[in-house]
PDB file of N, CA and C in Angstrom:
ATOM      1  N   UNK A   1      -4.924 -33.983 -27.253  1.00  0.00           N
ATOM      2  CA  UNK A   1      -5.128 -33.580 -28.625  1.00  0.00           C
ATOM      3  C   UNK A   1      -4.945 -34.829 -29.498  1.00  0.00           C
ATOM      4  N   UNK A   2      -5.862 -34.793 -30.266  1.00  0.00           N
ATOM      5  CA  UNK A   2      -5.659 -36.163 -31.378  1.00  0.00           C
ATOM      6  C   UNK A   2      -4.808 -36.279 -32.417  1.00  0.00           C
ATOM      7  N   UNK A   3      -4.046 -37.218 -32.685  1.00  0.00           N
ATOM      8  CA  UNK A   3      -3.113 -37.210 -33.785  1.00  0.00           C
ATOM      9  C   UNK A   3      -3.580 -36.591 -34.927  1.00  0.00           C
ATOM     10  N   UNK A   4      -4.584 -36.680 -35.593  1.00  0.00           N
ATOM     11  CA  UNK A   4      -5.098 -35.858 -36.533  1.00  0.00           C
ATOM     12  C   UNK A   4      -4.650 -34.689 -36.318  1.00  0.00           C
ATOM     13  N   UNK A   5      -5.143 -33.823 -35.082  1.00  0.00           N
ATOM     14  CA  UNK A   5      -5.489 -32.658 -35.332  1.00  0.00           C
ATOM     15  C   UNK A   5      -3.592 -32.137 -35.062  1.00  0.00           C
ATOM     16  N   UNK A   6      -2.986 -32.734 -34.222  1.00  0.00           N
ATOM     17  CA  UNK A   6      -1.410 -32.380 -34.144  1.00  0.00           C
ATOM     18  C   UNK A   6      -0.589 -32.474 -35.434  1.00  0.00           C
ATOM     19  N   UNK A   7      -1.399 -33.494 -36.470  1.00  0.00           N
ATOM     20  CA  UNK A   7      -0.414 -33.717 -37.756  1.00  0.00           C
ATOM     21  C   UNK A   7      -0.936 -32.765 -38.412  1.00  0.00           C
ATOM     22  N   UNK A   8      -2.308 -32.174 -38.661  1.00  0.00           N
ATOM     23  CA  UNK A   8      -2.631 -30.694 -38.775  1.00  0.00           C
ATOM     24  C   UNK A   8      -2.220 -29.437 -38.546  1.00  0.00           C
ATOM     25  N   UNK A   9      -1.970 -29.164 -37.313  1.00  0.00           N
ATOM     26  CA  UNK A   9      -1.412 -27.844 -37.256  1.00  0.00           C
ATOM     27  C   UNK A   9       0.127 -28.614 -37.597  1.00  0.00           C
ATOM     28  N   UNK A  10       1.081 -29.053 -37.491  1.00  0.00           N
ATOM     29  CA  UNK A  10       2.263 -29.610 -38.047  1.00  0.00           C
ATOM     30  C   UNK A  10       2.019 -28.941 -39.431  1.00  0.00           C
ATOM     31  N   UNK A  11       1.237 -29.789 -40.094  1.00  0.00           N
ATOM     32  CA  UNK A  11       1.478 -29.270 -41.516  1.00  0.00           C
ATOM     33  C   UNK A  11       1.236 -28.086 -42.104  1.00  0.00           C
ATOM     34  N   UNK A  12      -0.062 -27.493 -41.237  1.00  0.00           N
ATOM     35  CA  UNK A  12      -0.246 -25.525 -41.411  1.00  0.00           C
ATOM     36  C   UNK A  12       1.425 -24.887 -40.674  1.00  0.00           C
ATOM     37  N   UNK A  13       1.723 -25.499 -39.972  1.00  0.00           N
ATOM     38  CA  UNK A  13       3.235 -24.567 -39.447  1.00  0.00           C
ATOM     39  C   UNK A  13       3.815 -24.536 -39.806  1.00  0.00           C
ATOM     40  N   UNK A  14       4.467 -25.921 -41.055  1.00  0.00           N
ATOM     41  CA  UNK A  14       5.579 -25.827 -41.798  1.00  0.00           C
ATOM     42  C   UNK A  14       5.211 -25.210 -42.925  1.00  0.00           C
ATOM     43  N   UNK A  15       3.833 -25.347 -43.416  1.00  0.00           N
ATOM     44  CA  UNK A  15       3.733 -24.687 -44.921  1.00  0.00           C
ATOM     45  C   UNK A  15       4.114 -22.903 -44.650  1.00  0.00           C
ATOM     46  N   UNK A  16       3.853 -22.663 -43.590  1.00  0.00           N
ATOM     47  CA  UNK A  16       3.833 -21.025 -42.974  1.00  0.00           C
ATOM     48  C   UNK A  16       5.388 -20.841 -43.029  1.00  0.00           C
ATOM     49  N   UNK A  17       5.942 -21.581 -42.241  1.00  0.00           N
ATOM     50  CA  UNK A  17       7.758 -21.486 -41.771  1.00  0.00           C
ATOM     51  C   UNK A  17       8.661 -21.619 -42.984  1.00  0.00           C
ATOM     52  N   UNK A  18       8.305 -22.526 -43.695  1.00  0.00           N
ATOM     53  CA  UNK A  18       9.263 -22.481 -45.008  1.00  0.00           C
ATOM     54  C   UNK A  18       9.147 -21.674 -46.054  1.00  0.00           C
ATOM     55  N   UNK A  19       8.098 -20.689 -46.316  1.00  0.00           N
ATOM     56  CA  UNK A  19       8.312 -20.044 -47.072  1.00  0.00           C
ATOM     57  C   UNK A  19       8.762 -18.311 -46.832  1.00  0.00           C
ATOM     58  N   UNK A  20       8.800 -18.116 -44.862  1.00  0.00           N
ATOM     59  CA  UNK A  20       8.617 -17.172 -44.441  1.00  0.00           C
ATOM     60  C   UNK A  20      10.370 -17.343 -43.755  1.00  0.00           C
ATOM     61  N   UNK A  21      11.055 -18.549 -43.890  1.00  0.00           N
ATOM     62  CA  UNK A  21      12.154 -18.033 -43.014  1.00  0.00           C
ATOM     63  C   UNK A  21      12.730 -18.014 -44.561  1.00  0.00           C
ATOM     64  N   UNK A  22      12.639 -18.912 -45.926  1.00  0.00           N
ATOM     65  CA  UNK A  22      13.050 -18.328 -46.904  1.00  0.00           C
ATOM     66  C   UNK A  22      13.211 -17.528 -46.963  1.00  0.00           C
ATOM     67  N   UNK A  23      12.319 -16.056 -47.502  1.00  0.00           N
ATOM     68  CA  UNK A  23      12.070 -14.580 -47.666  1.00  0.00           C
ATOM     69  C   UNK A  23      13.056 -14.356 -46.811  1.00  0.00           C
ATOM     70  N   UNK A  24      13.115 -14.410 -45.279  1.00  0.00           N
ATOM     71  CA  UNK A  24      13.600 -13.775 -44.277  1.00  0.00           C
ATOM     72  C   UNK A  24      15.539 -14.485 -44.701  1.00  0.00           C
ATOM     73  N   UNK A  25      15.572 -15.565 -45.427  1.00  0.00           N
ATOM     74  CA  UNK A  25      17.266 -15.776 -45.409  1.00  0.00           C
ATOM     75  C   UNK A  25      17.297 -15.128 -47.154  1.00  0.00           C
ATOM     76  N   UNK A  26      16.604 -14.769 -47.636  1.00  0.00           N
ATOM     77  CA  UNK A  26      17.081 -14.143 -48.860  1.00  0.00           C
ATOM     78  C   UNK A  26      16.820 -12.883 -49.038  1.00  0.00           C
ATOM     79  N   UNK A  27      16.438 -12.343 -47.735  1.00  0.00           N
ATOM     80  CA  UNK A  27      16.423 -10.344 -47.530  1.00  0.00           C
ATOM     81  C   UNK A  27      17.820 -10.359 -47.277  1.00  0.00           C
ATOM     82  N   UNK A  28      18.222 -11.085 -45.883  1.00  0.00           N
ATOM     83  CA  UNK A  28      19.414 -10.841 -45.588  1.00  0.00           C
ATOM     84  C   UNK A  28      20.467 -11.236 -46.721  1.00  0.00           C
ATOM     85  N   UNK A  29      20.072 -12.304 -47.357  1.00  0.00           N
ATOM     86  CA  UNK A  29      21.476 -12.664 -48.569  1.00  0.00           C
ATOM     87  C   UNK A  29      21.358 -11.425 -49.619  1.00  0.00           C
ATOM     88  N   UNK A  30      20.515 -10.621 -49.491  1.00  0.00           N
ATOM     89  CA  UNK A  30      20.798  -9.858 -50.942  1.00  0.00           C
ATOM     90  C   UNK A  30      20.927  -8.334 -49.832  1.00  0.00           C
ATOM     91  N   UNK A  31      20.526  -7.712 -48.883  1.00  0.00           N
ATOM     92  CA  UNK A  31      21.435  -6.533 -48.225  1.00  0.00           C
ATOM     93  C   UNK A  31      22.451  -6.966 -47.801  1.00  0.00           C
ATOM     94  N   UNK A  32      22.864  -8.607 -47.044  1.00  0.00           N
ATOM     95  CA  UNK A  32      24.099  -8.224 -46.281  1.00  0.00           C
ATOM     96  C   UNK A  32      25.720  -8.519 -47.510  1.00  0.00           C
ATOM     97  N   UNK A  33      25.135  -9.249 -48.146  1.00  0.00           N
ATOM     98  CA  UNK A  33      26.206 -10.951 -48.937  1.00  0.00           C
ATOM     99  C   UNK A  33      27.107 -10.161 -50.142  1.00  0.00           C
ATOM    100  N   UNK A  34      26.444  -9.211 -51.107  1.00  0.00           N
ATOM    101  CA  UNK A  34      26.963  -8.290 -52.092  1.00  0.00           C
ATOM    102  C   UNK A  34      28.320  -7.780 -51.483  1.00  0.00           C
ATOM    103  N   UNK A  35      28.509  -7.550 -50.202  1.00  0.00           N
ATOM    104  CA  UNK A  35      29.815  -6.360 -49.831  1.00  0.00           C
ATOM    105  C   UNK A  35      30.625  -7.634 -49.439  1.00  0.00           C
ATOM    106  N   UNK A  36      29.746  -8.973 -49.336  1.00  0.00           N
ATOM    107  CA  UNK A  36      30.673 -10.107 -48.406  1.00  0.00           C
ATOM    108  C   UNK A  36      31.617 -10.365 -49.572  1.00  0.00           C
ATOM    109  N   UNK A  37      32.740 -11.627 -49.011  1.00  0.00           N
ATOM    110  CA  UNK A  37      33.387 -12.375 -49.578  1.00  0.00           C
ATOM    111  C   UNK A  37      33.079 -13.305 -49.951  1.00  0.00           C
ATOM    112  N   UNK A  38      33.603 -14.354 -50.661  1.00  0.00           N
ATOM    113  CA  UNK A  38      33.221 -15.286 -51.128  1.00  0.00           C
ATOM    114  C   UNK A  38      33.047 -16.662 -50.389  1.00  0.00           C
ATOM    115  N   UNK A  39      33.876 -16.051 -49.240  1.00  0.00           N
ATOM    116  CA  UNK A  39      34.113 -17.268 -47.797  1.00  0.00           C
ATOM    117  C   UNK A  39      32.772 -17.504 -46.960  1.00  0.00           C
ATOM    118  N   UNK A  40      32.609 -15.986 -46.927  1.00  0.00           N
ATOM    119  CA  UNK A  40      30.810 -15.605 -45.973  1.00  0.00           C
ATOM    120  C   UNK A  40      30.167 -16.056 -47.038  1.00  0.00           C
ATOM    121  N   UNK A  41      29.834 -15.582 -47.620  1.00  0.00           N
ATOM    122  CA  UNK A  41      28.699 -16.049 -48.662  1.00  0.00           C
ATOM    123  C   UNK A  41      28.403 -17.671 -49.153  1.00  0.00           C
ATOM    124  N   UNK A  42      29.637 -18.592 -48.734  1.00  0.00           N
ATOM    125  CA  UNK A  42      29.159 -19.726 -49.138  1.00  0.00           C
ATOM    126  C   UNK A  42      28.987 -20.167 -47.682  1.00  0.00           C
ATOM    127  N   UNK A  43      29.394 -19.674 -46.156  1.00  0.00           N
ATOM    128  CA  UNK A  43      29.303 -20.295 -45.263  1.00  0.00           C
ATOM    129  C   UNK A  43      27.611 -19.941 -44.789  1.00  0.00           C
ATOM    130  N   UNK A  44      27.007 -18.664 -45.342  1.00  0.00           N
ATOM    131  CA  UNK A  44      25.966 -17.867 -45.050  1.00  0.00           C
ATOM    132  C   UNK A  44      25.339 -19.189 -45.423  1.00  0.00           C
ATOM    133  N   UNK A  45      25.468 -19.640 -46.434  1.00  0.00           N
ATOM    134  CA  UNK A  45      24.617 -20.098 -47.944  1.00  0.00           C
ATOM    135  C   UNK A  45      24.353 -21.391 -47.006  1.00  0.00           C
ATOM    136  N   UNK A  46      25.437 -22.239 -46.889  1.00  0.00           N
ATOM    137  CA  UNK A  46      25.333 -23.532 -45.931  1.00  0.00           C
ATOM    138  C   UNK A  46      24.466 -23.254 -44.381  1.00  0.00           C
ATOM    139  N   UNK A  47      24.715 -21.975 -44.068  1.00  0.00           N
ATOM    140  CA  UNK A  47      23.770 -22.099 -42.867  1.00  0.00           C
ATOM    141  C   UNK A  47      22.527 -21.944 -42.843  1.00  0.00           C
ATOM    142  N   UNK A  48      22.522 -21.119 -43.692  1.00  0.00           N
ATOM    143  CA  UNK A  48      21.075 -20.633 -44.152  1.00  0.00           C
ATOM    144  C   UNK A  48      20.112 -22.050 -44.430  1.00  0.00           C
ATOM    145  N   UNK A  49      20.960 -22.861 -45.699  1.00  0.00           N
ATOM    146  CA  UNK A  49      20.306 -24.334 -46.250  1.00  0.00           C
ATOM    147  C   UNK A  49      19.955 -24.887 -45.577  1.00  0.00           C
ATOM    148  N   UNK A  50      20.511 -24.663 -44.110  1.00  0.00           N
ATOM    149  CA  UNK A  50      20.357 -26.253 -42.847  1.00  0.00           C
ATOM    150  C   UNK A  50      19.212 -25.708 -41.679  1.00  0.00           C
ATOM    151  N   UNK A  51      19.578 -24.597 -41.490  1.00  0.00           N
ATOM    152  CA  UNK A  51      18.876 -24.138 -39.935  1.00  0.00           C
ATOM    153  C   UNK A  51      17.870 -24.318 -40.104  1.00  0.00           C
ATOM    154  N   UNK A  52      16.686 -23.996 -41.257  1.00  0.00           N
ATOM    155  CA  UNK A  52      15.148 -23.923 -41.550  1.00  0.00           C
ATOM    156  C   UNK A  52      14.907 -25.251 -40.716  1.00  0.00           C
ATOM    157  N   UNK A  53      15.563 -26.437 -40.580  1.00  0.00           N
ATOM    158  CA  UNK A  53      15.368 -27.490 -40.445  1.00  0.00           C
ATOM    159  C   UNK A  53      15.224 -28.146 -38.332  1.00  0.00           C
ATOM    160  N   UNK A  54      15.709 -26.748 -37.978  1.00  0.00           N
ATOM    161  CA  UNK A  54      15.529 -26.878 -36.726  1.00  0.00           C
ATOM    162  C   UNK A  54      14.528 -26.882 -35.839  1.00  0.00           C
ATOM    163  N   UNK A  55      13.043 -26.052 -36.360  1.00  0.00           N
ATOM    164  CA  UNK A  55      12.073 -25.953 -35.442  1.00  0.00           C
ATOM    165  C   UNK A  55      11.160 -27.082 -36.003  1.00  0.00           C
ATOM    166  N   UNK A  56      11.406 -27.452 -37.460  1.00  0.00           N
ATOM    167  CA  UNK A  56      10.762 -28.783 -37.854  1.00  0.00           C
ATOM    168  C   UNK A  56      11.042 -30.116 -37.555  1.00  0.00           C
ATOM    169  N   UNK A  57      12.126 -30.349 -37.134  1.00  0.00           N
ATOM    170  CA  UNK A  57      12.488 -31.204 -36.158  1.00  0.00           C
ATOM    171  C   UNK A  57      12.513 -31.217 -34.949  1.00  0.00           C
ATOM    172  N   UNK A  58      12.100 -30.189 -34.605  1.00  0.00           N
ATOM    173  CA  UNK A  58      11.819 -30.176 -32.774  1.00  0.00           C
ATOM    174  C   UNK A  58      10.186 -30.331 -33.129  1.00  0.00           C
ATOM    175  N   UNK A  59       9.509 -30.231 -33.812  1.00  0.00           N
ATOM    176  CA  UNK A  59       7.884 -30.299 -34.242  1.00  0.00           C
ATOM    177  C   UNK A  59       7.693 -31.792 -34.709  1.00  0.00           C
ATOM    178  N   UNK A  60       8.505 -32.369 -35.353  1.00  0.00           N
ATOM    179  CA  UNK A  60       8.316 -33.892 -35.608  1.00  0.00           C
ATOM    180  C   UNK A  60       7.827 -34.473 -34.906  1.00  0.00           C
ATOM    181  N   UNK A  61       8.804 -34.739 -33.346  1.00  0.00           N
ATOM    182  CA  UNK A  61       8.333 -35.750 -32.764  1.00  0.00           C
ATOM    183  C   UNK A  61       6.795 -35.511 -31.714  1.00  0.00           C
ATOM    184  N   UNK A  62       7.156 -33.957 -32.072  1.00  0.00           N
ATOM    185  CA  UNK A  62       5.337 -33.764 -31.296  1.00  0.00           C
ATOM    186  C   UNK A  62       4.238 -34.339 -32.310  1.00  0.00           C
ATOM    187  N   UNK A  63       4.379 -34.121 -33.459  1.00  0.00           N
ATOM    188  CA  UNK A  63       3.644 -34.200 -33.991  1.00  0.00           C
ATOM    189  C   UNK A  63       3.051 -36.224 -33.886  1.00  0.00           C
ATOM    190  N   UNK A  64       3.810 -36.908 -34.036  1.00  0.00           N
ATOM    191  CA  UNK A  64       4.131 -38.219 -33.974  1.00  0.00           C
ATOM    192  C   UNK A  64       3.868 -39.149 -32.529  1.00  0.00           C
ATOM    193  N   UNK A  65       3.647 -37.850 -31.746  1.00  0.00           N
ATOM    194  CA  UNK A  65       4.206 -38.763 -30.234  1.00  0.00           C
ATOM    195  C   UNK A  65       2.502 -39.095 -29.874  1.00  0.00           C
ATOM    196  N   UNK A  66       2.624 -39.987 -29.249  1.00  0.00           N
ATOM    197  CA  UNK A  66       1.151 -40.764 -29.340  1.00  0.00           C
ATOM    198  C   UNK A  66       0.371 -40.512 -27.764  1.00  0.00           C
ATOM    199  N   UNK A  67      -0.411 -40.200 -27.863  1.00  0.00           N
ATOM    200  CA  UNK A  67      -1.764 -39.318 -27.028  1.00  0.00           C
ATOM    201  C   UNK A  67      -1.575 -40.141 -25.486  1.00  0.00           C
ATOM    202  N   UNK A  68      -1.502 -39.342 -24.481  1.00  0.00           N
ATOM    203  CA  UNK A  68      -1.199 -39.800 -23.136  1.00  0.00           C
ATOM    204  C   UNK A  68      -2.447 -40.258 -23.027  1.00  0.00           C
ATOM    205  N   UNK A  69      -2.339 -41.550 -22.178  1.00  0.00           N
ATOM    206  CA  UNK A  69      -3.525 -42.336 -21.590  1.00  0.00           C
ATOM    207  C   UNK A  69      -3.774 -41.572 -20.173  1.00  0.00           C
ATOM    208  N   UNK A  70      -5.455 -41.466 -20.565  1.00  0.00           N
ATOM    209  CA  UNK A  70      -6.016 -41.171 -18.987  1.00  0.00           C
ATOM    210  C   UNK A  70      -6.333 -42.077 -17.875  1.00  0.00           C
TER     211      UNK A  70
END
């Protein structure tokens, strides 16, 4: 697959993922977080901020890694 087309779908996956695990961490912050404490709710808050960041960094270096020679 050509770098083009890998930095392509890269960039259709993240535009898809970040706005869809958003929604999905701010359903749960507004049913679960209201009955929480103030302890959960800021540890929710910090996990929530960071994790999005996990399947886009496992996608980086695919995206980047340079085309096996035949």
């Amino acid at each position: 697959m050509s770098p083009r087309i890998k930095k392509l779908i890269g960039t259709l996956v993240t535009l898809v993922w970040l706005p869809a695990y958003a929604l999905l961490a701010m359903g749960v912050g507004v049913h679960v977080l209201p009955r929480a404490n103030g302890l959960l709710a800021l540890v929710y808050y910090a996990l929530a901020g960071t994790l999005w960041i996990i399947p886009i960094g496992l996608m980086l270096p695919w995206m980047y890694r340079d085309p096996k020679a035949r």
